[in-house]
N, C-alpha and C. Protein backbone atom coordinates (compact mmCIF):
# COMPACT_ATOMS: atom_id res chain seq x y z
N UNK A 1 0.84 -1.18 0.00
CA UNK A 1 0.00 0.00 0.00
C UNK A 1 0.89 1.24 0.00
N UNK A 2 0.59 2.17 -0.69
CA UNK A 2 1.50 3.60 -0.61
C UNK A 2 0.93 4.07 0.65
N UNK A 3 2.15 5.40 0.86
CA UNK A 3 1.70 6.04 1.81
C UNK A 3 1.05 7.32 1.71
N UNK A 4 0.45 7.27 3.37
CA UNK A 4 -0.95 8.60 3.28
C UNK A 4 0.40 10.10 3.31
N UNK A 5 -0.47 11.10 2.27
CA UNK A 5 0.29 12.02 2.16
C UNK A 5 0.36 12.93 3.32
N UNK A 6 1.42 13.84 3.62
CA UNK A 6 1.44 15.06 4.15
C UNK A 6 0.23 16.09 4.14
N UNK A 7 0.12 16.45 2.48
CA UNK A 7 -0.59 17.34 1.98
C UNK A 7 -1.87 16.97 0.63
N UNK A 8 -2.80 17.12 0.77
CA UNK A 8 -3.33 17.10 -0.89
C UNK A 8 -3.54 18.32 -1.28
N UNK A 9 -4.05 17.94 -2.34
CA UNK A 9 -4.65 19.10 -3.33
C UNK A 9 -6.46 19.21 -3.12
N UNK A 10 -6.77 20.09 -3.13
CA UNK A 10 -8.28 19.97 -3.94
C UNK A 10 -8.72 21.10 -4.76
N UNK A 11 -9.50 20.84 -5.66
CA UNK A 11 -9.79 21.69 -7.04
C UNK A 11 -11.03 21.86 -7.01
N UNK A 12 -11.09 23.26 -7.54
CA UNK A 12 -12.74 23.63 -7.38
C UNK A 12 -12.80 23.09 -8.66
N UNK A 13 -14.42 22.03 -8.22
CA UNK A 13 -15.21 22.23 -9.68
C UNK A 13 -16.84 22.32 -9.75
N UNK A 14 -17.36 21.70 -11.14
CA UNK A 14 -19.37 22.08 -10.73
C UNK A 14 -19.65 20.86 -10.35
N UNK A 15 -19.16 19.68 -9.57
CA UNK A 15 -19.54 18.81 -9.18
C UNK A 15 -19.62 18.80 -7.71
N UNK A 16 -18.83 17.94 -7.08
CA UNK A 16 -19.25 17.94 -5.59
C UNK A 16 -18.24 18.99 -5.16
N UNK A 17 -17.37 19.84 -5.79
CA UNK A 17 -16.72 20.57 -5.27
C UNK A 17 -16.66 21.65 -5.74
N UNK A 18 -17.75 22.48 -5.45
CA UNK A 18 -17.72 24.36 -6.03
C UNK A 18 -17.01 25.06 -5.26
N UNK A 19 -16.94 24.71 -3.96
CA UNK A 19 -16.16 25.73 -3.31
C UNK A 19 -15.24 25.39 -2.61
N UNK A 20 -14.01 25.49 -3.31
CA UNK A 20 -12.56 25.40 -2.32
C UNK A 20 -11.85 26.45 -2.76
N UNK A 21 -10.56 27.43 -1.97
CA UNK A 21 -9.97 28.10 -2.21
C UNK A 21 -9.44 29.09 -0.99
N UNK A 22 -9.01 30.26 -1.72
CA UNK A 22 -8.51 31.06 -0.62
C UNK A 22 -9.33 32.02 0.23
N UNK A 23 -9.25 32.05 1.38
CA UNK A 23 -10.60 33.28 1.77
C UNK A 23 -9.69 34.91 2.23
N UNK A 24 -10.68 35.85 2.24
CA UNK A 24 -9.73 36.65 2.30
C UNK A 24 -8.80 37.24 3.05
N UNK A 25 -8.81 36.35 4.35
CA UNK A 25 -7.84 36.37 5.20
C UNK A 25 -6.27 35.34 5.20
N UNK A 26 -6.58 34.34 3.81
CA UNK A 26 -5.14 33.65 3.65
C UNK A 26 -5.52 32.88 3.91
N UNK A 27 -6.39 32.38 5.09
CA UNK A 27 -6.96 30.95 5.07
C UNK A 27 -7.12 30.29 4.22
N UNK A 28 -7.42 28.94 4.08
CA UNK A 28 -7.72 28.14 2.89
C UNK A 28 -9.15 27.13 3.06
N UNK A 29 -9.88 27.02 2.54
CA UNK A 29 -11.23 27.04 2.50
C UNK A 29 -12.20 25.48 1.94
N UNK A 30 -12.85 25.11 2.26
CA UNK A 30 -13.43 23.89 1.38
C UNK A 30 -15.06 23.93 2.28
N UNK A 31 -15.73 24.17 1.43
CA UNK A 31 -17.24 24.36 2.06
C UNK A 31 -18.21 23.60 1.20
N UNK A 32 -19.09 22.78 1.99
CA UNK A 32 -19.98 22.14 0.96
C UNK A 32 -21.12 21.84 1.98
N UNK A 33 -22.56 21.56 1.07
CA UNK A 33 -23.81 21.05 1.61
C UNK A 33 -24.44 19.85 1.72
N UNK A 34 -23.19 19.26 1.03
CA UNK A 34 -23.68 17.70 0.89
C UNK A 34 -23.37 16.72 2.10
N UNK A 35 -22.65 16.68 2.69
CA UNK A 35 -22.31 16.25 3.52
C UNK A 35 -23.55 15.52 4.79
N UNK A 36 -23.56 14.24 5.08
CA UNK A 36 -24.62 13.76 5.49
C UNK A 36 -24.10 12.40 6.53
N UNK A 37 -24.89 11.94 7.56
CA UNK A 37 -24.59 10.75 8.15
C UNK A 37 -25.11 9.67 7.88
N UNK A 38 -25.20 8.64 7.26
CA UNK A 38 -25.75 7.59 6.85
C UNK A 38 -26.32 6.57 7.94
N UNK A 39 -25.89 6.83 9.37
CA UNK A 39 -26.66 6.28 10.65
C UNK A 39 -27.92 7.06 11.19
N UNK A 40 -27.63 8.38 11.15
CA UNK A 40 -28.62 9.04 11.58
C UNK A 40 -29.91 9.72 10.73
N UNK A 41 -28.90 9.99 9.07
CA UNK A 41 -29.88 10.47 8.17
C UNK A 41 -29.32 12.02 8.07
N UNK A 42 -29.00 12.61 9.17
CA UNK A 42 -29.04 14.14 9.29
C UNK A 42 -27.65 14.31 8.03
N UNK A 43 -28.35 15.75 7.63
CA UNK A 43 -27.34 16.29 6.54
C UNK A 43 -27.14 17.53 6.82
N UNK A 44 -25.79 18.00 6.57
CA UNK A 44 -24.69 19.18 7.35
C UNK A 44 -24.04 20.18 5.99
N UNK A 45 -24.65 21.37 6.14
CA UNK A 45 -23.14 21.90 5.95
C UNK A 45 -21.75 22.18 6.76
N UNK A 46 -20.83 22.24 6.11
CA UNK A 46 -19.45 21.90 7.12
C UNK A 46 -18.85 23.27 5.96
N UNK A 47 -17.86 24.11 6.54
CA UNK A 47 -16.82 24.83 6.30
C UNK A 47 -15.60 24.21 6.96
N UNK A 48 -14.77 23.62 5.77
CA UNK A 48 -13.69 23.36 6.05
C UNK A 48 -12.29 24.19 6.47
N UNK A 49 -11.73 24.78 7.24
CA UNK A 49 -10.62 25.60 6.96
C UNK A 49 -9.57 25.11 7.78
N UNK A 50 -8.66 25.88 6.81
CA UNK A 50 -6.89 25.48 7.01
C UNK A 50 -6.48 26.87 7.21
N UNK A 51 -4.79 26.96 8.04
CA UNK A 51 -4.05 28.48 8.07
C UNK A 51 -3.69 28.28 6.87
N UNK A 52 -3.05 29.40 6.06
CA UNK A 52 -2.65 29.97 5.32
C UNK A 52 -1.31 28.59 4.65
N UNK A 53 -0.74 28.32 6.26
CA UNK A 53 -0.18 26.73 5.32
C UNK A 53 -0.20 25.67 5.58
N UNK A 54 -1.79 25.90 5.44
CA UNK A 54 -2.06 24.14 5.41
C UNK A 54 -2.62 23.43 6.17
N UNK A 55 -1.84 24.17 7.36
CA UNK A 55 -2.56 23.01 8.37
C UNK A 55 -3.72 23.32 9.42
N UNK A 56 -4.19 22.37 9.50
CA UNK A 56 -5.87 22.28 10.08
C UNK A 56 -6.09 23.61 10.73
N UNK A 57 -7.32 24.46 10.87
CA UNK A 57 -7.58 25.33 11.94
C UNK A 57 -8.95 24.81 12.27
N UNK A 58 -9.96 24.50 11.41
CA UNK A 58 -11.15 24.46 12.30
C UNK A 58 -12.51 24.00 11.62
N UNK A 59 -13.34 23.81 11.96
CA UNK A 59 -14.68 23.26 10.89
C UNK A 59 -15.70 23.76 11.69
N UNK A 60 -16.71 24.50 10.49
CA UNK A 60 -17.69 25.43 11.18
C UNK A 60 -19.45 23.99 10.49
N UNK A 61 -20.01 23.61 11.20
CA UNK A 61 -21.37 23.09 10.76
C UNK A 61 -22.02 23.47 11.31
N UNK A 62 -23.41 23.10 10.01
CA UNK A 62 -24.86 23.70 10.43
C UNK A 62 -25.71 22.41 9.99
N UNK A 63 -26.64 21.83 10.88
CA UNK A 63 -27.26 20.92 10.79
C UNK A 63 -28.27 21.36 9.61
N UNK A 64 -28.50 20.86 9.22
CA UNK A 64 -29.69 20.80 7.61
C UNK A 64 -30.51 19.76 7.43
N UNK A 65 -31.71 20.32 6.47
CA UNK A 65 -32.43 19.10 6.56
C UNK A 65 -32.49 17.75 4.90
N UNK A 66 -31.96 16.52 5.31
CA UNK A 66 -31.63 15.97 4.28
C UNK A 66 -32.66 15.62 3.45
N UNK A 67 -32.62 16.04 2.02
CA UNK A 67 -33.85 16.10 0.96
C UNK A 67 -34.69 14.57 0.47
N UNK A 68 -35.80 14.26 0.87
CA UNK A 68 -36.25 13.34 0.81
C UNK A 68 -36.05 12.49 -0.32
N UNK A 69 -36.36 11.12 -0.23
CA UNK A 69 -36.01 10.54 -1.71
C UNK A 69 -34.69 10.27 -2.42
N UNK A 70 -33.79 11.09 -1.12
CA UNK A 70 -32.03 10.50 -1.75
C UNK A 70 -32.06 8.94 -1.24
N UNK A 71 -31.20 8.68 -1.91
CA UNK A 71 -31.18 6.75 -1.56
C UNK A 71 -30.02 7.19 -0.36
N UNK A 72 -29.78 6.21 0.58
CA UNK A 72 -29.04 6.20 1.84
C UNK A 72 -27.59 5.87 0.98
N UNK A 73 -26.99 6.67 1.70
CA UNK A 73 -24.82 6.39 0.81
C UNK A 73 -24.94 7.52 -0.16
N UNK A 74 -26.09 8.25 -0.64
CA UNK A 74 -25.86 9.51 -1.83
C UNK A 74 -25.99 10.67 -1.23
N UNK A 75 -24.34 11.08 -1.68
CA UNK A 75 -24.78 12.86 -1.56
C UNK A 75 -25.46 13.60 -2.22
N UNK A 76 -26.16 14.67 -1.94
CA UNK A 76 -27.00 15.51 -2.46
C UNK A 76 -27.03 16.95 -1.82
N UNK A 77 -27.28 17.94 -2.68
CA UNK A 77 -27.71 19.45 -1.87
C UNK A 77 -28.66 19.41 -1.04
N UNK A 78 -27.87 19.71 0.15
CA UNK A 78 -29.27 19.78 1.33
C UNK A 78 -30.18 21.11 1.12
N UNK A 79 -29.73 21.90 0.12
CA UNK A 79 -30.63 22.77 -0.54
C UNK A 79 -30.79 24.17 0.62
N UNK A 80 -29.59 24.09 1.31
CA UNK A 80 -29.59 25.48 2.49
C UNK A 80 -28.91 26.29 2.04
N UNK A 81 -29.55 26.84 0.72
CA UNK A 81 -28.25 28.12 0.21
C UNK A 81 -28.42 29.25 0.61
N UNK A 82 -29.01 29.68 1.94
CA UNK A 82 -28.80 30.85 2.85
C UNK A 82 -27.51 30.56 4.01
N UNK A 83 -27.57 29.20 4.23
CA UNK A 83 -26.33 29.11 4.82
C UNK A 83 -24.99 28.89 4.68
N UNK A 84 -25.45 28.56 3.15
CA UNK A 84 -24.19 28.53 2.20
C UNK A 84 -23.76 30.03 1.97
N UNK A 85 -24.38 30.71 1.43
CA UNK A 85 -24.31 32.09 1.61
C UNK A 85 -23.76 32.77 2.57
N UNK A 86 -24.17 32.43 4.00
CA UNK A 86 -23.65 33.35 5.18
C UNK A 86 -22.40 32.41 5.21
N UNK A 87 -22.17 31.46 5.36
CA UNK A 87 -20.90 30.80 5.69
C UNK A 87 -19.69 31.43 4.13
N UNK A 88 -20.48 31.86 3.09
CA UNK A 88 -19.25 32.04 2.38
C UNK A 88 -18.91 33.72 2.40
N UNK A 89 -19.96 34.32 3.13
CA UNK A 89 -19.62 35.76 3.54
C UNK A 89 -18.74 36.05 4.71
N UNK A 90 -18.73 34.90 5.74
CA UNK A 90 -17.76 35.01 6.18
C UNK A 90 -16.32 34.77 5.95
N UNK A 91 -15.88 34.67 4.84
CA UNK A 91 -14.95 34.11 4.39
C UNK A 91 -14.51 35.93 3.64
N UNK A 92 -14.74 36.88 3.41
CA UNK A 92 -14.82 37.97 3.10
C UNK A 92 -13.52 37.82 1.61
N UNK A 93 -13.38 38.66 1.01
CA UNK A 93 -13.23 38.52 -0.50
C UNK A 93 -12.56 37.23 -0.72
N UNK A 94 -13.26 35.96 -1.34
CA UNK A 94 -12.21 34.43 -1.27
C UNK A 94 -12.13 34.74 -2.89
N UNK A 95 -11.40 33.37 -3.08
CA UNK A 95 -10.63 33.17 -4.47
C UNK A 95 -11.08 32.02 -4.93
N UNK A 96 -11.97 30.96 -5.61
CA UNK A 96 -11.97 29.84 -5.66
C UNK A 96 -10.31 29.34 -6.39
N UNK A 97 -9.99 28.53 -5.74
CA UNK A 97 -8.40 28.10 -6.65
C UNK A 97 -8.08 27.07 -6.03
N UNK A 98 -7.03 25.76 -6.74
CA UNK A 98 -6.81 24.52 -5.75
C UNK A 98 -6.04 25.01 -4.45
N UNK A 99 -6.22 24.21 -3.57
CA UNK A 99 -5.55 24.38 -2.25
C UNK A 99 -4.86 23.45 -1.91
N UNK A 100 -3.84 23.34 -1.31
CA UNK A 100 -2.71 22.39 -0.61
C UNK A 100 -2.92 22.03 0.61
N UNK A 101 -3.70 21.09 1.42
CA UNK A 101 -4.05 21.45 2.61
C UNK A 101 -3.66 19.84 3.21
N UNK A 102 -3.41 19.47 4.70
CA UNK A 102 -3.44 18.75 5.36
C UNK A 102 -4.51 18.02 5.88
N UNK A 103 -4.20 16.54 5.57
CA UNK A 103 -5.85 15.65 6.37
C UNK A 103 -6.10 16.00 7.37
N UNK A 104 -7.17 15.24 8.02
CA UNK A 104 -7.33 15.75 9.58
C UNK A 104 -8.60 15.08 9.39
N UNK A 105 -9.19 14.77 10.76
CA UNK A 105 -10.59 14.43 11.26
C UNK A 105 -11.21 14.75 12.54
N UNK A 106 -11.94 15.42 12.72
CA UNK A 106 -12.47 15.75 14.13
C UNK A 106 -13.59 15.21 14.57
N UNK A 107 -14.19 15.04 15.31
CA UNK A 107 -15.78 15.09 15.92
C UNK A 107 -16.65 16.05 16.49
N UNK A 108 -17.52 16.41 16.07
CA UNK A 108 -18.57 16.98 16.52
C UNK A 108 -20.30 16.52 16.68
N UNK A 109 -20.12 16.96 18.07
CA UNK A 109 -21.69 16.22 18.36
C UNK A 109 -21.37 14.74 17.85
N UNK A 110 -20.00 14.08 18.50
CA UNK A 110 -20.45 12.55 17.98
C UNK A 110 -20.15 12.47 16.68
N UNK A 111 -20.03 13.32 15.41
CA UNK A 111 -20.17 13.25 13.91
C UNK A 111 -18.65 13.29 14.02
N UNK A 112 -17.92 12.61 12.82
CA UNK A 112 -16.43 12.46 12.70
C UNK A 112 -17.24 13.98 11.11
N UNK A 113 -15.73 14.62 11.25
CA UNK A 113 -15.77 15.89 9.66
C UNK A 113 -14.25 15.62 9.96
N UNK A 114 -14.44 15.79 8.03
CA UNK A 114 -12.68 16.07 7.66
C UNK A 114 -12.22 15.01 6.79
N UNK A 115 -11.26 14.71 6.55
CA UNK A 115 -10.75 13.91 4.87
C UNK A 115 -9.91 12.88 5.76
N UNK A 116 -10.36 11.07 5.67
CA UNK A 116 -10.15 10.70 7.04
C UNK A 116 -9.48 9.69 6.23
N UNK A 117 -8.32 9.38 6.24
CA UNK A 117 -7.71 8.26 5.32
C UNK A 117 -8.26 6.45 4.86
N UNK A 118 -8.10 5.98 4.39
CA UNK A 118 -8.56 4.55 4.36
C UNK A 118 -7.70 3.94 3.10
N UNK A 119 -8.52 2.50 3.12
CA UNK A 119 -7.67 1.88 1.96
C UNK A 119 -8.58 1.01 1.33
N UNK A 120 -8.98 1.13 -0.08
CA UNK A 120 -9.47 0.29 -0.69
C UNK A 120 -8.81 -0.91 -1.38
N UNK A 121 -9.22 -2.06 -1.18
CA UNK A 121 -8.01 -2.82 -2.04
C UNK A 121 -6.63 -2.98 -2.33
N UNK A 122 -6.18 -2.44 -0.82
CA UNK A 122 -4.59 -2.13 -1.14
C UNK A 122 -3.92 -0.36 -1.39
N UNK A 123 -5.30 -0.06 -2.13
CA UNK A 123 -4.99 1.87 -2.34
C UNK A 123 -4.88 2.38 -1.67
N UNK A 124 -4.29 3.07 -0.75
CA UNK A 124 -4.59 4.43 0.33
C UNK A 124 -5.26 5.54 -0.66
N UNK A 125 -6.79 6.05 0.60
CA UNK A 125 -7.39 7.32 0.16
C UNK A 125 -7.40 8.04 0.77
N UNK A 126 -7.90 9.27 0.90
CA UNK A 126 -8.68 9.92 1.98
C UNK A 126 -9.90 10.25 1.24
N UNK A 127 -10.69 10.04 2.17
CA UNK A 127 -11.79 10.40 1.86
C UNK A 127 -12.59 11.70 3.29
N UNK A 128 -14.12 11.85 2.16
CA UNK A 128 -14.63 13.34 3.31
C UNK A 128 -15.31 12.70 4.23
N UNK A 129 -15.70 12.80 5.15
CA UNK A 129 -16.54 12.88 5.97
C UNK A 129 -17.49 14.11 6.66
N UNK A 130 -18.60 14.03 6.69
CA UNK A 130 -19.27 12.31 6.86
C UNK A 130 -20.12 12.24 5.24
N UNK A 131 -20.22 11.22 5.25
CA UNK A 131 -20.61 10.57 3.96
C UNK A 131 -19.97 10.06 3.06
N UNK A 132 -18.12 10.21 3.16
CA UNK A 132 -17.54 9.22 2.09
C UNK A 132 -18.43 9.32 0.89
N UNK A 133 -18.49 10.77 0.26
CA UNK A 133 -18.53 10.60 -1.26
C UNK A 133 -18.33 10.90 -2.35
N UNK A 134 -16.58 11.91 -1.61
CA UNK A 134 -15.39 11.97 -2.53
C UNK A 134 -14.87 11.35 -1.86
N UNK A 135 -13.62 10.70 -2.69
CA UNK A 135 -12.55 9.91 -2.05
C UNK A 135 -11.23 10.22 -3.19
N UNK A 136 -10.14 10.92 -2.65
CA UNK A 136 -8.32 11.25 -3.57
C UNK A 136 -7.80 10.15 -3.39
N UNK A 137 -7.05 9.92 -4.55
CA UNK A 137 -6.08 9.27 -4.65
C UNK A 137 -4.50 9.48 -4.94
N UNK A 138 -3.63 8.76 -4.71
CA UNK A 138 -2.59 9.43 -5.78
C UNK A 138 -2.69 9.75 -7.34
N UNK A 139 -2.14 10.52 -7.51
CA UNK A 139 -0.91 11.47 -7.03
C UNK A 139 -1.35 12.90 -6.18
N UNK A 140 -2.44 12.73 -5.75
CA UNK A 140 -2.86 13.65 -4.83
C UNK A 140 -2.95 14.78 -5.50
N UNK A 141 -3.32 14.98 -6.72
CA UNK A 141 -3.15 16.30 -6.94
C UNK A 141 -4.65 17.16 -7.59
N UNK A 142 -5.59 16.33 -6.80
CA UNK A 142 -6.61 17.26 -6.77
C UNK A 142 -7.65 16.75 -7.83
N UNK A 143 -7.01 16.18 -9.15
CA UNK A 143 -7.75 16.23 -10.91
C UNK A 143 -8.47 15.63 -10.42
N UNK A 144 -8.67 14.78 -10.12
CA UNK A 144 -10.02 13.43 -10.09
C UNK A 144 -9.82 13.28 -8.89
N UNK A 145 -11.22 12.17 -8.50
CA UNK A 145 -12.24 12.02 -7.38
C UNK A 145 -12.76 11.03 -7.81
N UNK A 146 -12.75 9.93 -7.01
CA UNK A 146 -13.79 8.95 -6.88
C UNK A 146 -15.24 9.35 -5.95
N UNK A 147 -16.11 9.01 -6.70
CA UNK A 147 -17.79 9.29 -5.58
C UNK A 147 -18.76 7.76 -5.21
């Protein structure tokens, strides 16, 4: 099995990842609505942030309500784009652009958040939490995503 990196990449794109980048304090940023627990059902937005290099500072969530009719294991927009909104105003003039940032995993309320390593078949990933439904691989550099 290779080993888990130092650092990855992640790249904004129109899929599960619109918003990563710089905010306007140097921080480094990864915010999304999809994010969900597959034990409990409940679905989160999470603001991801890093210092300026890299490494972990902190994760901001807001409980949301998960949109009926998703099959259990699928992400989806929990459809809270007022809190997507205020969470990206606090971020005051950002940049969407790839970022270099360090894994990490925390808990809150019991919920593990953050890009939590594993191994499929021998591969080392990291993947997001909660919901595992991006997952990097090498060469870590952000292009592709398994879902």
């Amino acid at each position: 099995m290779d080993e888990a990196p130092a650092r990855f990449r992640i790249v904004p794109d129109d899929y599960h990842v619109p918003y990563a980048g710089t905010a306007g304090d140097g921080r480094r940023f990864f915010l999304s609505d999809e994010l969900f627990d597959p034990a409990s059902g409940a679905a989160y937005v999470g603001l991801f942030l890093w210092n300026a290099d890299g490494t972990f500072a902190e994760v901001k969530v807001d409980e949301a309500v998960r949109p009926e009719g998703v099959p259990p294991g699928q992400a989806a927009s929990a459809g809270a784009d007022q809190v997507v909104a205020s969470r990206l105003a606090e971020l005051g003039k950002y940049v969407l652009e790839p970022i270099d940032v360090a894994p990490f995993a925390v808990e809150v309320d019991g919920v593990t958040f953050g890009w939590v390593s594993g191994d499929f078949e021998g591969t080392y990933s990291l993947h997001i939490e909660p919901g595992d439904f991006i997952a990097y691989y090498e060469p870590w550099d952000g292009l592709g995503y398994d879902t």
